[in-house]
Protein backbone atom coordinates (compact mmCIF):
# COMPACT_ATOMS: atom_id res chain seq x y z
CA UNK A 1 -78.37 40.42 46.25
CA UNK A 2 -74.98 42.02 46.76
CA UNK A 3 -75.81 42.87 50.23
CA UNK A 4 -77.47 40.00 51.41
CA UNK A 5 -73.97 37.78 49.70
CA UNK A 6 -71.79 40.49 51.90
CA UNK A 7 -73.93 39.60 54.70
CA UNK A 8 -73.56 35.78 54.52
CA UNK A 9 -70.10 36.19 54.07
CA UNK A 10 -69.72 37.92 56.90
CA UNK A 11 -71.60 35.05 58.88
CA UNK A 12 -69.82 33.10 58.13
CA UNK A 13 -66.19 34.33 58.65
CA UNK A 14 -67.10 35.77 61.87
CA UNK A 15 -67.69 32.49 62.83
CA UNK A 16 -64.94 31.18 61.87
CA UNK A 17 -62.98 34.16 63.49
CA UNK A 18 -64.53 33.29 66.55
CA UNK A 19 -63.48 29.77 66.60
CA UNK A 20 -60.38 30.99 65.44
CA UNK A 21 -59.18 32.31 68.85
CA UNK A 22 -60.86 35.50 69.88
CA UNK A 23 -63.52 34.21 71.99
CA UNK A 24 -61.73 30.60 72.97
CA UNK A 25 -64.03 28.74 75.14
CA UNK A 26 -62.34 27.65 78.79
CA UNK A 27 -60.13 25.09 79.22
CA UNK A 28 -59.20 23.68 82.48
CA UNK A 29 -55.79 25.19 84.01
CA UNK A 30 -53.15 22.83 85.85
CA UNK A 31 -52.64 22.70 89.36
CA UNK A 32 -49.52 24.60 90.17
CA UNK A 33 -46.49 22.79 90.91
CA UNK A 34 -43.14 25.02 91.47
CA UNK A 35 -40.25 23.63 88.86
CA UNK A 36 -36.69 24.65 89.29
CA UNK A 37 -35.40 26.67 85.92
CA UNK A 38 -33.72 23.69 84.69
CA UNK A 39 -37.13 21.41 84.95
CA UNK A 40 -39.10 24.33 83.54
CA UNK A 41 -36.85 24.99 80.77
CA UNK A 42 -36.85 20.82 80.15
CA UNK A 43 -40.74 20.95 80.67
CA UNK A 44 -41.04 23.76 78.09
CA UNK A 45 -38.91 22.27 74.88
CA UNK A 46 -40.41 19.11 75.71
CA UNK A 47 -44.38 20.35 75.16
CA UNK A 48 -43.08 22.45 72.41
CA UNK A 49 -41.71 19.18 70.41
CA UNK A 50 -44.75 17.88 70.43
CA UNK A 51 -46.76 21.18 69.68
CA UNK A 52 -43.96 21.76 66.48
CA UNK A 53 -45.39 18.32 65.71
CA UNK A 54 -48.68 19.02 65.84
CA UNK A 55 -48.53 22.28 63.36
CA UNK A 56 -46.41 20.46 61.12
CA UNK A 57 -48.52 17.03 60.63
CA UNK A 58 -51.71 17.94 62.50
CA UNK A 59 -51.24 13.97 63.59
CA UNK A 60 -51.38 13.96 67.03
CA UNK A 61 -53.93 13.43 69.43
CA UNK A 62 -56.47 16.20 70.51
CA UNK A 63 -56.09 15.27 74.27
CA UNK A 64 -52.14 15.17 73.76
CA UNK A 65 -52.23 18.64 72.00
CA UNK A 66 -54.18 19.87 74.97
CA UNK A 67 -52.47 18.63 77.58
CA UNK A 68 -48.64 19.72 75.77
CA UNK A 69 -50.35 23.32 75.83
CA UNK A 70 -51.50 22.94 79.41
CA UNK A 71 -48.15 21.51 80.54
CA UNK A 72 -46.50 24.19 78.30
CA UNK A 73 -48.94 26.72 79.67
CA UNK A 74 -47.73 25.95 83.26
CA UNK A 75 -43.91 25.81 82.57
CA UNK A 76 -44.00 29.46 81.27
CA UNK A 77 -46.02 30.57 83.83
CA UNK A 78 -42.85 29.37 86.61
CA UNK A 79 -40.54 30.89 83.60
CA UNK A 80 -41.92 33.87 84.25
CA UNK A 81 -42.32 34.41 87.85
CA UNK A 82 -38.15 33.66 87.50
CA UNK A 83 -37.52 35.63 84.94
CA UNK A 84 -39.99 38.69 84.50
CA UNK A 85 -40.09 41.07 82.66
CA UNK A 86 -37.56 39.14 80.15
CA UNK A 87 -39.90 36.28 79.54
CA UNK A 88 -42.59 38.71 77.86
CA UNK A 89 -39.90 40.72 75.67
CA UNK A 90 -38.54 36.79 74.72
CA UNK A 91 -42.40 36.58 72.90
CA UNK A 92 -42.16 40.45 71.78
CA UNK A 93 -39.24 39.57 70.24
CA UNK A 94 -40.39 36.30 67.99
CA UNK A 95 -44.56 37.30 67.87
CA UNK A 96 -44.44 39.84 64.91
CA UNK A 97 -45.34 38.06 61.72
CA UNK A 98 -48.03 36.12 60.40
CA UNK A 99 -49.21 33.48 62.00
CA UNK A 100 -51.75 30.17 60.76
CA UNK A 101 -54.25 28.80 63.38
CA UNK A 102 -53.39 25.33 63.87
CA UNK A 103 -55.64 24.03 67.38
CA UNK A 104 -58.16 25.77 69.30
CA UNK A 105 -60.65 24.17 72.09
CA UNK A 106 -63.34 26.22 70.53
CA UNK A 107 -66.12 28.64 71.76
CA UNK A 108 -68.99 27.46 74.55
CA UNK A 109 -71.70 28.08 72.06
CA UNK A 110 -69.98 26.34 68.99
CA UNK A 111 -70.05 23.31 71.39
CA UNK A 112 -73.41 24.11 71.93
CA UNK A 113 -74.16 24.01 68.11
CA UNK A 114 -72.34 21.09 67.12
CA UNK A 115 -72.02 19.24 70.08
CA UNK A 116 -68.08 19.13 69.46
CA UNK A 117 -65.18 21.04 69.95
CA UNK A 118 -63.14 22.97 67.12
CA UNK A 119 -59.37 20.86 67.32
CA UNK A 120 -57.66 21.37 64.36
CA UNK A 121 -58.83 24.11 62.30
CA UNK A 122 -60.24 23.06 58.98
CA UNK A 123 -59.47 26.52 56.97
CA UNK A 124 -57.02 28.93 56.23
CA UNK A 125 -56.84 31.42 59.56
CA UNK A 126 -54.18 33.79 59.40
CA UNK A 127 -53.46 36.08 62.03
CA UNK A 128 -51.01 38.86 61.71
CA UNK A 129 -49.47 41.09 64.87
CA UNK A 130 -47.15 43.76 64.24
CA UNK A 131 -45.72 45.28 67.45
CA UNK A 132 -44.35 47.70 65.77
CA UNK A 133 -46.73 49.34 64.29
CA UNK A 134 -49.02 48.00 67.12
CA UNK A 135 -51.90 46.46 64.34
CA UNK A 136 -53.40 43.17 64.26
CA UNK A 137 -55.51 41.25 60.82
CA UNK A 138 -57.45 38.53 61.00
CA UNK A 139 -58.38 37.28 58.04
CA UNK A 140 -59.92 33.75 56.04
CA UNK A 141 -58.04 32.61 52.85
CA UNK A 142 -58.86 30.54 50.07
CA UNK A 143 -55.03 29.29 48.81
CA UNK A 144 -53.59 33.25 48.50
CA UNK A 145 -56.74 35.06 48.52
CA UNK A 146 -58.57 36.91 51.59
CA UNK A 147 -61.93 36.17 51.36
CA UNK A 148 -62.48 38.73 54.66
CA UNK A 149 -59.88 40.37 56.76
CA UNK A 150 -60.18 42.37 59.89
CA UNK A 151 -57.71 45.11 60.74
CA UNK A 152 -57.50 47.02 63.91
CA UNK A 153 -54.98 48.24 66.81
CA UNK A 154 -53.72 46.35 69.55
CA UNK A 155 -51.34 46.88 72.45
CA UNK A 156 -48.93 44.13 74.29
CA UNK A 157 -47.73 44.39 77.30
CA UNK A 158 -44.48 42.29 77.70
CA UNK A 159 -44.90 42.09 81.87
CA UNK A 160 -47.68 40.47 81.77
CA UNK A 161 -47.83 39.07 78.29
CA UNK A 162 -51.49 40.61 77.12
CA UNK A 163 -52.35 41.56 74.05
CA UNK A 164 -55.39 43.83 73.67
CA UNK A 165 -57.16 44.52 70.49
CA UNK A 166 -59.99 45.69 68.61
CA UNK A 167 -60.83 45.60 65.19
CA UNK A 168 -61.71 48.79 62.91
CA UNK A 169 -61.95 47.70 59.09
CA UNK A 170 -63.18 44.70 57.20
CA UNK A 171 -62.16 44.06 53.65
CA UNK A 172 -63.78 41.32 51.78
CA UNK A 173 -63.29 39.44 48.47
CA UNK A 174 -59.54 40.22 48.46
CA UNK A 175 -60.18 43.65 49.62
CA UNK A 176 -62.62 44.25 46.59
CA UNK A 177 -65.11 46.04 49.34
CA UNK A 178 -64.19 46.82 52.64
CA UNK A 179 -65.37 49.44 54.86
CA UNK A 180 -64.50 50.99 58.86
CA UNK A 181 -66.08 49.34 61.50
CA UNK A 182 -65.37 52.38 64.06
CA UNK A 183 -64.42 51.47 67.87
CA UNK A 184 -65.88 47.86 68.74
CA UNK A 185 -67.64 47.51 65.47
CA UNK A 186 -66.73 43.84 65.28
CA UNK A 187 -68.47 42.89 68.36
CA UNK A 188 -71.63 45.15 66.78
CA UNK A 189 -71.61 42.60 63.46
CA UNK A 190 -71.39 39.77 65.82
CA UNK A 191 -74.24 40.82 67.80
CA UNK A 192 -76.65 41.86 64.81
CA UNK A 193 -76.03 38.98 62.47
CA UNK A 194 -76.54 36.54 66.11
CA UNK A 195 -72.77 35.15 65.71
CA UNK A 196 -71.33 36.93 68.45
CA UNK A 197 -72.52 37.91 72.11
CA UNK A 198 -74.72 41.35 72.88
CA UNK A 199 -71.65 41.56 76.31
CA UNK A 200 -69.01 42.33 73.42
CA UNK A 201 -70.74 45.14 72.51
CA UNK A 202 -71.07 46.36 76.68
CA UNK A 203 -67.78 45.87 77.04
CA UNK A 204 -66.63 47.94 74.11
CA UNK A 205 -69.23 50.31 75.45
CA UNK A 206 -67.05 50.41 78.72
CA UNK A 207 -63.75 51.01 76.93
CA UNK A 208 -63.07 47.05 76.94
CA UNK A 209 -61.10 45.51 74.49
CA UNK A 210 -60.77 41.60 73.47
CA UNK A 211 -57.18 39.87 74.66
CA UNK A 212 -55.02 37.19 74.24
CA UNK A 213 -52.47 36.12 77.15
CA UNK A 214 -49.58 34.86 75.18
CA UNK A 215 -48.19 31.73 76.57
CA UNK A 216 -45.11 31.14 74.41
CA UNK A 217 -44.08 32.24 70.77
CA UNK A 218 -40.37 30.84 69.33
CA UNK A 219 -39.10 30.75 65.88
CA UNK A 220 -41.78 27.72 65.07
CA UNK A 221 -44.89 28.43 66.91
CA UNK A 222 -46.97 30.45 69.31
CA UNK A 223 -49.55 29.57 72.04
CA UNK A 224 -51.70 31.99 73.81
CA UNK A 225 -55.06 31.65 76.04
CA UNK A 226 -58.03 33.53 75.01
CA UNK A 227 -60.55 36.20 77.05
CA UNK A 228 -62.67 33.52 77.11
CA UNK A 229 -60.21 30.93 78.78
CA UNK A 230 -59.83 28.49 76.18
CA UNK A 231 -56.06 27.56 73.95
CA UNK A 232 -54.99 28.05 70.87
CA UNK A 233 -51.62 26.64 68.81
CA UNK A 234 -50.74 28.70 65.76
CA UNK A 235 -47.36 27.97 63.01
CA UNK A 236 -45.73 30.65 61.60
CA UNK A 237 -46.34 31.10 57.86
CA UNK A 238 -45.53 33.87 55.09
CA UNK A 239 -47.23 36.99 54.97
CA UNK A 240 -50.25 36.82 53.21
């Protein structure tokens, strides 16, 4: 009966860890138009208002959250052909913490499932990335208390502004029982309990590791696209 709870649990958490930004379903990119560093710079703290908005009240519209990350998305993108190298240690510098999911567009076969996208997301996701150390968690909370986390390694790269990962332990029940996964035991869960895709577990196979390429990250907030192609807005928050 234990078990079978344990299992559920972990159902349904990697499905919400899923939505939550590691397999983000595509979202359509801009077409490229070159801004001076002044417009880009304007461009940028004018998406961000309205993204700082959006994690504070969760009050504005979907499309307008989108299109402030697209626009935002964009900006940084000129920032960083301008800038280099400098743009990616300006995230390295403000992305270790813990950070609360906010907005994602969702994974293709949630929209399959529900016939809707994930916007806002309705639970406690809280991500943590220590550069550092060079370790990621992922974990579900209930007020203060983990009902699953995920722990693993990851790796950024501040030229191009990729973060790899993989996850190696899961801890449930506020770390009551928690066990190692081994390298690309996530994706295996996923694949056996029919949450996640059988190509996670080739590509771990193959060395392959999950990414996010960070977008922005300031005192406030941070924006990323997934593997998959799809967005995600996260707030900064306390260490859980």
């Amino acid at each position: 009966y234990l078990c079978l709870n344990c299992i559920n649990m972990i159902k349904s958490v990697l499905f919400l860890t899923t939505a939550a930004g590691f397999q983000l379903a595509p979202t359509p990119r801009r077409a490229v138009h070159v801004l001076r560093a002044a417009d880009y710079a304007e461009a940028i703290e004018s998406d961000r208002i309205v993204l700082r908005r959006a994690a504070e009240t969760k009050n504005e519209e979907s499309d307008a959250v989108v299109d402030a990350l697209l626009g935002l998305e964009q900006s940084c993108k000129e920032r960083s052909r301008a800038e280099g190298a400098s743009a990616g240690a300006a995230i390295a510098d403000k992305l270790t913490g813990a950070w609360r999911l906010v907005f994602t567009t969702g994974t293709v076969s949630r929209q399959k499932r529900t016939g809707a996208r994930v916007n806002y997301f309705p639970v406690k996701a809280v991500q943590t990335f220590d550069l550092p150390a060079s370790k990621i968690t992922n974990g579900i909370f209930f007020g203060d208390w983990a009902a699953v986390r995920f722990f693993g390694p990851m790796e950024f790269n501040e030229e191009t502004r990729k973060l790899t990962f993989d996850f190696t332990r899961i801890e449930l029940f506020g770390g009551a029982l928690g066990f190692d996964l081994g390298k690309g035991g996530a994706a295996e869960i996923g694949a056996k309990t029919g949450l996640g895709s059988e190509n996670n577990v080739k590509l771990a196979e193959q060395g392959k590791k999950p990414f996010f390429n960070w977008i922005d990250c300031d005192d406030v907030i941070a924006t990323a696209r997934g593997g998959g192609g799809g967005l995600a807005l996260w707030t900064r928050t306390d260490q859980p």
